[in-house]
PDB file of N, CA and C in Angstrom:
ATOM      1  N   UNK A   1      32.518 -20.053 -14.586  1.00  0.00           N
ATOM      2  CA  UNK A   1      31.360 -20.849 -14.970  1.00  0.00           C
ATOM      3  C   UNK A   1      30.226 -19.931 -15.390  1.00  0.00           C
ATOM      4  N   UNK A   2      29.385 -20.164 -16.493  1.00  0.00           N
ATOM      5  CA  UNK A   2      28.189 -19.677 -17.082  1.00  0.00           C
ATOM      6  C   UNK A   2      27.239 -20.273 -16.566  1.00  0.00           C
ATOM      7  N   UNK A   3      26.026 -19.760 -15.872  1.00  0.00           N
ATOM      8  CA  UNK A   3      24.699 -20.028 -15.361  1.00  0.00           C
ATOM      9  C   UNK A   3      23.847 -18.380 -15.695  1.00  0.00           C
ATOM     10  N   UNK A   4      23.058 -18.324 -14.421  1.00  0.00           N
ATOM     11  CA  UNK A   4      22.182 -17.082 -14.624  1.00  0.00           C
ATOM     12  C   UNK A   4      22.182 -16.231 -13.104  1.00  0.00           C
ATOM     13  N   UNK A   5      22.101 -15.391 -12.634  1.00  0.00           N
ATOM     14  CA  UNK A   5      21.923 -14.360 -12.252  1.00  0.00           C
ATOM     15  C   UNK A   5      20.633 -14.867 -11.934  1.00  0.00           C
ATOM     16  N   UNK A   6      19.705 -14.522 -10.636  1.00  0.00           N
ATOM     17  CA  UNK A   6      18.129 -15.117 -10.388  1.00  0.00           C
ATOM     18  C   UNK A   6      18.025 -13.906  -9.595  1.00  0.00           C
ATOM     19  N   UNK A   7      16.886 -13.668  -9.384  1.00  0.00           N
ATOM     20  CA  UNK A   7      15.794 -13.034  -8.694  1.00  0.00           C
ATOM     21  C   UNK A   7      14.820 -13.383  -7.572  1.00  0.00           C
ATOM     22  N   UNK A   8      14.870 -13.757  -6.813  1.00  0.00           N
ATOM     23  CA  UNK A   8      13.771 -14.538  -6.529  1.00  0.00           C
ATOM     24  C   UNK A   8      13.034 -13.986  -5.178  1.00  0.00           C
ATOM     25  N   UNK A   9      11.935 -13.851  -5.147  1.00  0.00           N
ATOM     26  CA  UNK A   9      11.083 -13.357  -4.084  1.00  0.00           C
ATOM     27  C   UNK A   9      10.695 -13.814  -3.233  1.00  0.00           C
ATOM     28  N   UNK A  10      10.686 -13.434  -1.850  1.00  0.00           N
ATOM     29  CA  UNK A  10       9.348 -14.337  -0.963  1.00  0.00           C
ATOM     30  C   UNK A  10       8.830 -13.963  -0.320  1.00  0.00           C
ATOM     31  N   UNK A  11       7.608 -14.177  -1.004  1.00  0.00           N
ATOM     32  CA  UNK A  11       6.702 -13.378  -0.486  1.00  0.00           C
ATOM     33  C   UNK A  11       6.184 -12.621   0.510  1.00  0.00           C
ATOM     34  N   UNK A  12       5.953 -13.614   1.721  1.00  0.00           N
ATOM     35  CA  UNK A  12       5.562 -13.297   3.164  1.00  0.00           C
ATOM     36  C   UNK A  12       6.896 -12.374   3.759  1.00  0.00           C
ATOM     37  N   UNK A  13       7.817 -11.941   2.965  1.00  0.00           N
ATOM     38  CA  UNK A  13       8.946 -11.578   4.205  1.00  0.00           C
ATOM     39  C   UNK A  13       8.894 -10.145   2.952  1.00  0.00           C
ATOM     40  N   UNK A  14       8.399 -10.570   2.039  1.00  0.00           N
ATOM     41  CA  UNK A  14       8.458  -9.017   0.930  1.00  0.00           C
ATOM     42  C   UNK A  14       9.983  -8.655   0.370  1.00  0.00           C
ATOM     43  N   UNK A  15      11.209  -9.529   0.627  1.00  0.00           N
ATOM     44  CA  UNK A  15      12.303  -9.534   0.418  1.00  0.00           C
ATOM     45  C   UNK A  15      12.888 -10.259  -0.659  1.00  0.00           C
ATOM     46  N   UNK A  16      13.796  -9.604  -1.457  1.00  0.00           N
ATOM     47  CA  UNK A  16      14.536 -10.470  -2.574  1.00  0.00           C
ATOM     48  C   UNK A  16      15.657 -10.763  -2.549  1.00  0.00           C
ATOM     49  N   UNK A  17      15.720 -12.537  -3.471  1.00  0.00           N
ATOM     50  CA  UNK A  17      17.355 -12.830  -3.132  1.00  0.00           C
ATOM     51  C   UNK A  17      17.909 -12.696  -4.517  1.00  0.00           C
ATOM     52  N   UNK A  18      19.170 -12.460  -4.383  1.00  0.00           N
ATOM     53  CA  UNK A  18      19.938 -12.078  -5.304  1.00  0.00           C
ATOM     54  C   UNK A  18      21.058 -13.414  -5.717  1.00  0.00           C
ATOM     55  N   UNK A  19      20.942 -14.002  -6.804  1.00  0.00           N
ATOM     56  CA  UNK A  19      22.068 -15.388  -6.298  1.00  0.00           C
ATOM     57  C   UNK A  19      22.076 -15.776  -7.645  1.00  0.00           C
ATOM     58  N   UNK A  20      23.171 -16.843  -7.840  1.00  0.00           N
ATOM     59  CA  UNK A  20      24.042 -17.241  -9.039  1.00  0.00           C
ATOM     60  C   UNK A  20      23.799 -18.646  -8.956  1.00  0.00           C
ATOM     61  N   UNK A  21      23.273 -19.750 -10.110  1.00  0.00           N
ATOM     62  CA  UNK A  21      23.331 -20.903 -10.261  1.00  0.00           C
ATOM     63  C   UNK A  21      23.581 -21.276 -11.151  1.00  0.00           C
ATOM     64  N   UNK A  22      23.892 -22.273 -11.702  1.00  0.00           N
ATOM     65  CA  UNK A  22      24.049 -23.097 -12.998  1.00  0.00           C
ATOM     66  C   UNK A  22      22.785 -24.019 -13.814  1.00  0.00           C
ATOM     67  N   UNK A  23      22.052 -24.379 -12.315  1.00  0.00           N
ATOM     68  CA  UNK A  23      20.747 -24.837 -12.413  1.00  0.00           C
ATOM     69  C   UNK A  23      19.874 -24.526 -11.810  1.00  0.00           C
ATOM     70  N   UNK A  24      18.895 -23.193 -12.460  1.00  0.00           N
ATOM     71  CA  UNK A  24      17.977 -22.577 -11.694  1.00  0.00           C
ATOM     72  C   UNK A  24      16.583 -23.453 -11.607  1.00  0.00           C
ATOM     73  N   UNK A  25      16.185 -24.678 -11.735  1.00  0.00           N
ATOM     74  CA  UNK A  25      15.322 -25.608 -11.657  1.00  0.00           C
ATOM     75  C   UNK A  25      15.653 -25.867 -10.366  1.00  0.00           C
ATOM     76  N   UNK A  26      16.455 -26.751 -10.304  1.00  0.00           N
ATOM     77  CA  UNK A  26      17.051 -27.280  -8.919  1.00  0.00           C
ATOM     78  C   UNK A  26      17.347 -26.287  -7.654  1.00  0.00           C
ATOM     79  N   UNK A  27      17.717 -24.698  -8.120  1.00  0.00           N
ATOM     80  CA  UNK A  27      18.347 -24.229  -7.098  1.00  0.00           C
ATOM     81  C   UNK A  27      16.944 -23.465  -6.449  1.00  0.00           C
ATOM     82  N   UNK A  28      16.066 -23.046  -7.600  1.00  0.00           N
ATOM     83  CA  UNK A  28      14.329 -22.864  -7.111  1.00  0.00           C
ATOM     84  C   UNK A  28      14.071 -23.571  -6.279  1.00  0.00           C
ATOM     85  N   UNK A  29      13.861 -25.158  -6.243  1.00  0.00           N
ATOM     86  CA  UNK A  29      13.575 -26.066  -5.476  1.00  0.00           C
ATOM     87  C   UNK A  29      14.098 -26.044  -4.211  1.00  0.00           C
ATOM     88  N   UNK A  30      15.330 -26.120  -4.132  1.00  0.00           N
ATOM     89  CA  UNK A  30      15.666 -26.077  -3.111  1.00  0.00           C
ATOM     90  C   UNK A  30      15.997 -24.600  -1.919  1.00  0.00           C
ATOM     91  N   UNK A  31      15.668 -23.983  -3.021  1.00  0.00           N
ATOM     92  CA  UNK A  31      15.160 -22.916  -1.838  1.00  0.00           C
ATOM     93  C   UNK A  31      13.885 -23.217  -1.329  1.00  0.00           C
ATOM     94  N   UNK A  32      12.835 -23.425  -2.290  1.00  0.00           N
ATOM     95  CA  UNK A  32      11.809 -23.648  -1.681  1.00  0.00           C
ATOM     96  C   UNK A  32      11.444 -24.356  -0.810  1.00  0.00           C
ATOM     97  N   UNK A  33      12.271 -25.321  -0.678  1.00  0.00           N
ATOM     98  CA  UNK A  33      12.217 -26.493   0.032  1.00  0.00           C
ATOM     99  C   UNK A  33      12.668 -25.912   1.387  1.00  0.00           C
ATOM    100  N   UNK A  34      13.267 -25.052   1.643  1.00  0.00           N
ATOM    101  CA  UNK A  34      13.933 -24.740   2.720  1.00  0.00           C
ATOM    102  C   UNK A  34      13.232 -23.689   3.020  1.00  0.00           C
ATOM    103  N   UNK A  35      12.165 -23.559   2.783  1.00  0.00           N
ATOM    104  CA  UNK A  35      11.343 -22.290   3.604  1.00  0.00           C
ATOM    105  C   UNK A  35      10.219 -22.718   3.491  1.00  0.00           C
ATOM    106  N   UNK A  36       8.950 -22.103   4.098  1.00  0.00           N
ATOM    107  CA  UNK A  36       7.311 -22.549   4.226  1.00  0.00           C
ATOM    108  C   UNK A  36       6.966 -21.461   3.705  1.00  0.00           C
ATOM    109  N   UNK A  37       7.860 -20.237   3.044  1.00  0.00           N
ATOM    110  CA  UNK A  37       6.839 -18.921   2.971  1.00  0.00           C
ATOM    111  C   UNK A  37       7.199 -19.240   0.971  1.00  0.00           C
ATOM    112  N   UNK A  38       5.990 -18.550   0.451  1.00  0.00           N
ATOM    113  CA  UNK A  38       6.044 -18.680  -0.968  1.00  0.00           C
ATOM    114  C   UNK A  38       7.201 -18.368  -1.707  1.00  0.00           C
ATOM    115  N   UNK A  39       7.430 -18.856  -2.613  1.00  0.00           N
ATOM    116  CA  UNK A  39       8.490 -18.119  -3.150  1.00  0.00           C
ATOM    117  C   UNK A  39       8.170 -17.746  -4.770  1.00  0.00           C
ATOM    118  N   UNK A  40       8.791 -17.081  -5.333  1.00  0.00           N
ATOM    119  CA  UNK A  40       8.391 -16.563  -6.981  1.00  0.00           C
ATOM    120  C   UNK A  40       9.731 -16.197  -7.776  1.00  0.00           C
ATOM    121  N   UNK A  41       9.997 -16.891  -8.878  1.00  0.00           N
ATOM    122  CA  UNK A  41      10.770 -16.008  -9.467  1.00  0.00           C
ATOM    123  C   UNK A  41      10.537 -15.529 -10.158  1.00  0.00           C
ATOM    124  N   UNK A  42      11.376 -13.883 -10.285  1.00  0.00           N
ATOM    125  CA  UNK A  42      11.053 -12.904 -11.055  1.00  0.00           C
ATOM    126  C   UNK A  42      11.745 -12.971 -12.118  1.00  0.00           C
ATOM    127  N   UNK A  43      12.768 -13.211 -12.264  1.00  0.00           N
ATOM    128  CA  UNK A  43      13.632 -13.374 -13.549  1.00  0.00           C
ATOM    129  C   UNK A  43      14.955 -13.703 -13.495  1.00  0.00           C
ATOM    130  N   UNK A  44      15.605 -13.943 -14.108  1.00  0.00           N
ATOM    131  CA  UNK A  44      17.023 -14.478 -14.534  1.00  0.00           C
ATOM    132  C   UNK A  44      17.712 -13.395 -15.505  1.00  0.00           C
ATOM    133  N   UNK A  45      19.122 -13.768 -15.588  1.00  0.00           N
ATOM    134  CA  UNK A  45      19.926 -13.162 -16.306  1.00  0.00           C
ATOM    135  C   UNK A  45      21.259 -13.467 -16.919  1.00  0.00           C
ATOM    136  N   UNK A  46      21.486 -14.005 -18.120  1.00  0.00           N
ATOM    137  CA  UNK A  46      22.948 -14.746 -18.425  1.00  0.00           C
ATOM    138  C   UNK A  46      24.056 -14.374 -17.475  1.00  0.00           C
ATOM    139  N   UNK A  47      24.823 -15.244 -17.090  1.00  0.00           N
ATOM    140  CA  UNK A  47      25.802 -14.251 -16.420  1.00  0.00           C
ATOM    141  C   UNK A  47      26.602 -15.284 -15.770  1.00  0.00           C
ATOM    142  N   UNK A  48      27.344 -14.819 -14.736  1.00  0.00           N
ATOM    143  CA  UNK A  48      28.762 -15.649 -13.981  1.00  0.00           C
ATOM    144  C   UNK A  48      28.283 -14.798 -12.763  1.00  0.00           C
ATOM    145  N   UNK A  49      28.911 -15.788 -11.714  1.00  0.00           N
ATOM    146  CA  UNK A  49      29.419 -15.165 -10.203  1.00  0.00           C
ATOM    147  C   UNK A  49      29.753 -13.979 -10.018  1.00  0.00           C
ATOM    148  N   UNK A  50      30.576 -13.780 -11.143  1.00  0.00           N
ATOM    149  CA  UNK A  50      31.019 -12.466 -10.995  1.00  0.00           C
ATOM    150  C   UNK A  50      30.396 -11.562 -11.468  1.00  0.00           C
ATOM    151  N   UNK A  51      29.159 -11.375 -12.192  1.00  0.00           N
ATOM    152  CA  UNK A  51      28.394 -10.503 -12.382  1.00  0.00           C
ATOM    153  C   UNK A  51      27.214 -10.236 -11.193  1.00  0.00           C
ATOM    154  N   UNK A  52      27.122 -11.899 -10.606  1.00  0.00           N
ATOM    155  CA  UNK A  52      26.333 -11.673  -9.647  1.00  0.00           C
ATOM    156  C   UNK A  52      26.761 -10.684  -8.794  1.00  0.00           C
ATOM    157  N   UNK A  53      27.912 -10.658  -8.427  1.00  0.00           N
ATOM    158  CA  UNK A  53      28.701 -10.121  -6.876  1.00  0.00           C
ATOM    159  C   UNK A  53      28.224  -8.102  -7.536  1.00  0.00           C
ATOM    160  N   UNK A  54      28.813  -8.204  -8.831  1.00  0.00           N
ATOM    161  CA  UNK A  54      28.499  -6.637  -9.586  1.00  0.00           C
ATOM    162  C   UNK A  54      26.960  -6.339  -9.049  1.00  0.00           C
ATOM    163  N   UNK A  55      25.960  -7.692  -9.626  1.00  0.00           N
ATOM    164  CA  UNK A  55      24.555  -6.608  -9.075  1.00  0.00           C
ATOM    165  C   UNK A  55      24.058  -6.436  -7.752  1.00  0.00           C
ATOM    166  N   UNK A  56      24.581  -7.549  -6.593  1.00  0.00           N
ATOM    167  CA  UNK A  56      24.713  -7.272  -5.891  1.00  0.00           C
ATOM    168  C   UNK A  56      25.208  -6.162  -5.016  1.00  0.00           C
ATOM    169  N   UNK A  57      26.293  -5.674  -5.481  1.00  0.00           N
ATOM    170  CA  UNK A  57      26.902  -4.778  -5.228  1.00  0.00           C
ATOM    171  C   UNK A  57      26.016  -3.256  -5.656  1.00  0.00           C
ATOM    172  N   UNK A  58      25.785  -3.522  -6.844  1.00  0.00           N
ATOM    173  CA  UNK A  58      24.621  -2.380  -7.139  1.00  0.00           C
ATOM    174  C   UNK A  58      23.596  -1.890  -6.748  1.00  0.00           C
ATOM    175  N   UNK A  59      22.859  -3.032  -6.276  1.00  0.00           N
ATOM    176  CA  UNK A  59      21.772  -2.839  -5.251  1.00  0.00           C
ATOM    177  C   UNK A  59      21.874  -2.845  -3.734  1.00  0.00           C
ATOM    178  N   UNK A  60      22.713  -2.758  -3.592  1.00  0.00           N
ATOM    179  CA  UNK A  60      23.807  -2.731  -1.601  1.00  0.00           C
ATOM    180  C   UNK A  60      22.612  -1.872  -1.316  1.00  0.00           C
ATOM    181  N   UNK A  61      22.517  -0.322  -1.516  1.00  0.00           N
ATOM    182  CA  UNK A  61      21.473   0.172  -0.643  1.00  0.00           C
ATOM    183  C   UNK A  61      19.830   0.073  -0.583  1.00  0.00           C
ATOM    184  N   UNK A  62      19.806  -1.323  -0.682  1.00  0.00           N
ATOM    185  CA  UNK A  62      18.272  -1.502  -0.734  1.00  0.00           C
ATOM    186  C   UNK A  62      18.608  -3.376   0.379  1.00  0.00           C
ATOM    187  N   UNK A  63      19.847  -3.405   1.241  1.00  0.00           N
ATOM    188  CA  UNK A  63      19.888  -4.711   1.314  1.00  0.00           C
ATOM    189  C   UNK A  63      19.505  -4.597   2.704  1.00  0.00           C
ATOM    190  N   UNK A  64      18.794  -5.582   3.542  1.00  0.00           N
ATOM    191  CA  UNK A  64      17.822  -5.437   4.671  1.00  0.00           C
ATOM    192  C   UNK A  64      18.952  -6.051   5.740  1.00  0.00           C
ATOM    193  N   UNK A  65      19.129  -7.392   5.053  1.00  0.00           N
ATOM    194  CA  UNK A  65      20.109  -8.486   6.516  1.00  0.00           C
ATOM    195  C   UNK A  65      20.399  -9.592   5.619  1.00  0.00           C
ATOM    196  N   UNK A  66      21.854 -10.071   6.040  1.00  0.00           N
ATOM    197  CA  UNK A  66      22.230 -10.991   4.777  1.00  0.00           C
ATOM    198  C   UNK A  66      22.165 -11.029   3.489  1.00  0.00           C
ATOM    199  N   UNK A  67      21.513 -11.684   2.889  1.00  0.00           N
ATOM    200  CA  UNK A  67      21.151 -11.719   1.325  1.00  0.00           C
ATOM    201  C   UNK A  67      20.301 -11.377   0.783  1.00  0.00           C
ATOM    202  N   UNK A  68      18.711 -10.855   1.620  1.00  0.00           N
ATOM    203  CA  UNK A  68      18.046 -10.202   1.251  1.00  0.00           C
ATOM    204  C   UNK A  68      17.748  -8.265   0.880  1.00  0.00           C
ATOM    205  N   UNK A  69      17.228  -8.400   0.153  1.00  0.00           N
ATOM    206  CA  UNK A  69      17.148  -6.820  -0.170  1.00  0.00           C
ATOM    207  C   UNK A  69      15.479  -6.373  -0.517  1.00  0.00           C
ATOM    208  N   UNK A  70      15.421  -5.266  -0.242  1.00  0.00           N
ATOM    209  CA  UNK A  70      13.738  -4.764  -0.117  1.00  0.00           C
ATOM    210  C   UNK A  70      14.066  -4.510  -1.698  1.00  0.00           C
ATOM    211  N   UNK A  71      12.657  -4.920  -2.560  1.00  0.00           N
ATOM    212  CA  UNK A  71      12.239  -4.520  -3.795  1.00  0.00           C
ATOM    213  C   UNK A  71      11.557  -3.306  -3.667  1.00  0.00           C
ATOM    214  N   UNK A  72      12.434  -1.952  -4.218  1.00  0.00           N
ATOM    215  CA  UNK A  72      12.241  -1.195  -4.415  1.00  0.00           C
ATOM    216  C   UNK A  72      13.662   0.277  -4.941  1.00  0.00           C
ATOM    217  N   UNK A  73      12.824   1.136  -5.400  1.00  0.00           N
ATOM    218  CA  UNK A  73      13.846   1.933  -6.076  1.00  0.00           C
ATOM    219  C   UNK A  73      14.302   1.475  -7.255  1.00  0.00           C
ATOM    220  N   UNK A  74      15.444   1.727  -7.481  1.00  0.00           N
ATOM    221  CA  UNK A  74      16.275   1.081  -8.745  1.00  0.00           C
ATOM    222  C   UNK A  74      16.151  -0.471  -8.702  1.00  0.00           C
ATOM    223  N   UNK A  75      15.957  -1.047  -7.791  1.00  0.00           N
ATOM    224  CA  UNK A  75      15.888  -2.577  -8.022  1.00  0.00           C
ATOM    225  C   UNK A  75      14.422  -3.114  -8.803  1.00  0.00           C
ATOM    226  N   UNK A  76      13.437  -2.716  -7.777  1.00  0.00           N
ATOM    227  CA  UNK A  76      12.046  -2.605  -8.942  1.00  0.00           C
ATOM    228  C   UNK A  76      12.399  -2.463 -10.223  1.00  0.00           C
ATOM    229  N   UNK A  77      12.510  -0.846 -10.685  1.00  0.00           N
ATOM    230  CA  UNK A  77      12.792  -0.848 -12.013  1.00  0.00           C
ATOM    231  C   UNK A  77      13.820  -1.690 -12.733  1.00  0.00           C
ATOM    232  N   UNK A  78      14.826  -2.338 -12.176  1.00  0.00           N
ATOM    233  CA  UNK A  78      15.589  -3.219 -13.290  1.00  0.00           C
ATOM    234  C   UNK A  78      14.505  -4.270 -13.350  1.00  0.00           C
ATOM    235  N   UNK A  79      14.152  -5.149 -12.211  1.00  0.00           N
ATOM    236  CA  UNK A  79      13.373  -6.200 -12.016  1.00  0.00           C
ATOM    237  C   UNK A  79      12.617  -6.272 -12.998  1.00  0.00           C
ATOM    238  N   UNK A  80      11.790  -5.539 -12.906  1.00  0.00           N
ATOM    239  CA  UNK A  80      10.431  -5.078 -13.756  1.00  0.00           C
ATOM    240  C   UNK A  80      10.767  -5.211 -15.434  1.00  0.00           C
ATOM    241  N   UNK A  81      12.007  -4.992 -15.829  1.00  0.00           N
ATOM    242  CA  UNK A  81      12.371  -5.032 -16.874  1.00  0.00           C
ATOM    243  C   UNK A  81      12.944  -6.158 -17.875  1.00  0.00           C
ATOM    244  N   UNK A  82      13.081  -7.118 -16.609  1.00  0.00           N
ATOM    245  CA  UNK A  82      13.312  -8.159 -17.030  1.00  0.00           C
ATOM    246  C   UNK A  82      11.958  -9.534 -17.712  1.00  0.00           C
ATOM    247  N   UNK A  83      12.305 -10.535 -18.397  1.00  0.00           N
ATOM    248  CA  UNK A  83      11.354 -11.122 -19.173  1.00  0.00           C
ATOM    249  C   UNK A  83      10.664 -12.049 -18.108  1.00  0.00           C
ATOM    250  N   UNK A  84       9.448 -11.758 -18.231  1.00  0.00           N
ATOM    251  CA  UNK A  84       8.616 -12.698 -17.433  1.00  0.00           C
ATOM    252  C   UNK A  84       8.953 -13.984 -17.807  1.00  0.00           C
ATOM    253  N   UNK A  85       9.294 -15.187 -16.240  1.00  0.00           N
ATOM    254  CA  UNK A  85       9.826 -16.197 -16.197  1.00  0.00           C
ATOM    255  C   UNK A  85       8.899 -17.324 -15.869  1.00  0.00           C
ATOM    256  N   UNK A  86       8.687 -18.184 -16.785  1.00  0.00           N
ATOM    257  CA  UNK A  86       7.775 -19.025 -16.938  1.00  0.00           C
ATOM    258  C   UNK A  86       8.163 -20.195 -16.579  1.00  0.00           C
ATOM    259  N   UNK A  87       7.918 -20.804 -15.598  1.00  0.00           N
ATOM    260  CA  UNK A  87       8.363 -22.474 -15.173  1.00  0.00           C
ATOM    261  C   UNK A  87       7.783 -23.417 -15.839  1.00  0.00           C
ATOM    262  N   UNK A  88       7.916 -24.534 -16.264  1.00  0.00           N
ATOM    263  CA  UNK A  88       7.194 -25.550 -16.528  1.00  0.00           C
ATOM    264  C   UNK A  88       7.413 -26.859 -15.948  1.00  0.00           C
TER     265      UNK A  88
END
C-alpha cells in the first residue's frame, strides 16, 4: 500500500514519531486525540511500510523507548530538509 512516511513531534516530551499512514489527516487526529501534550507535524514522505521500517531503522540510534526518537543528529538534518507541512 502507498501512503506517506510522517514525522510528527510532541512537543512537551521533545520526542519524534516515526509512522506510516494512508491518511495522514485522520491519523494526525487521532494521535492527537490520544495525548494532552501538543503535537506538530514536521513533514511527510511518499512511501510504503516498508520504507517506513528502512527509516526507522536508520534512525535506531537516536530512539529513546518504543517509537519515539530524540530529534537530533542525522535525524534533524533529514527533518529539516523536508517541505514545510501545511494543514488546512
Amino acid at each position: 500500500k502507498r501512503g506517506v512516511v510522517y514525522f510528527i513531534k510532541n512537543g512537551a516530551r521533545g520526542r519524534v514519531k516515526i509512522g506510516f499512514t494512508e491518511d495522514i489527516d485522520n491519523r494526525f487526529k487521532a494521535l492527537q486525540h490520544a495525548t494532552p501534550d501538543i503535537l506538530t507535524l514536521l513533514g511527510t514522505i511518499p512511501g510504503t511500510m516498508k520504507l517506513e521500517q528502512k527509516t526507522k531503522d536508520r534512525f535506531r540510534k537516536y530512539r529513546i523507548r518504543g517509537e519515539g526518537v530524540r530529534m537530533a543528529g542525522e535525524l534533524a538534518e533529514f527533518v529539516a530538509t523536508l517541505p514545510k507541512f501545511k494543514r488546512t
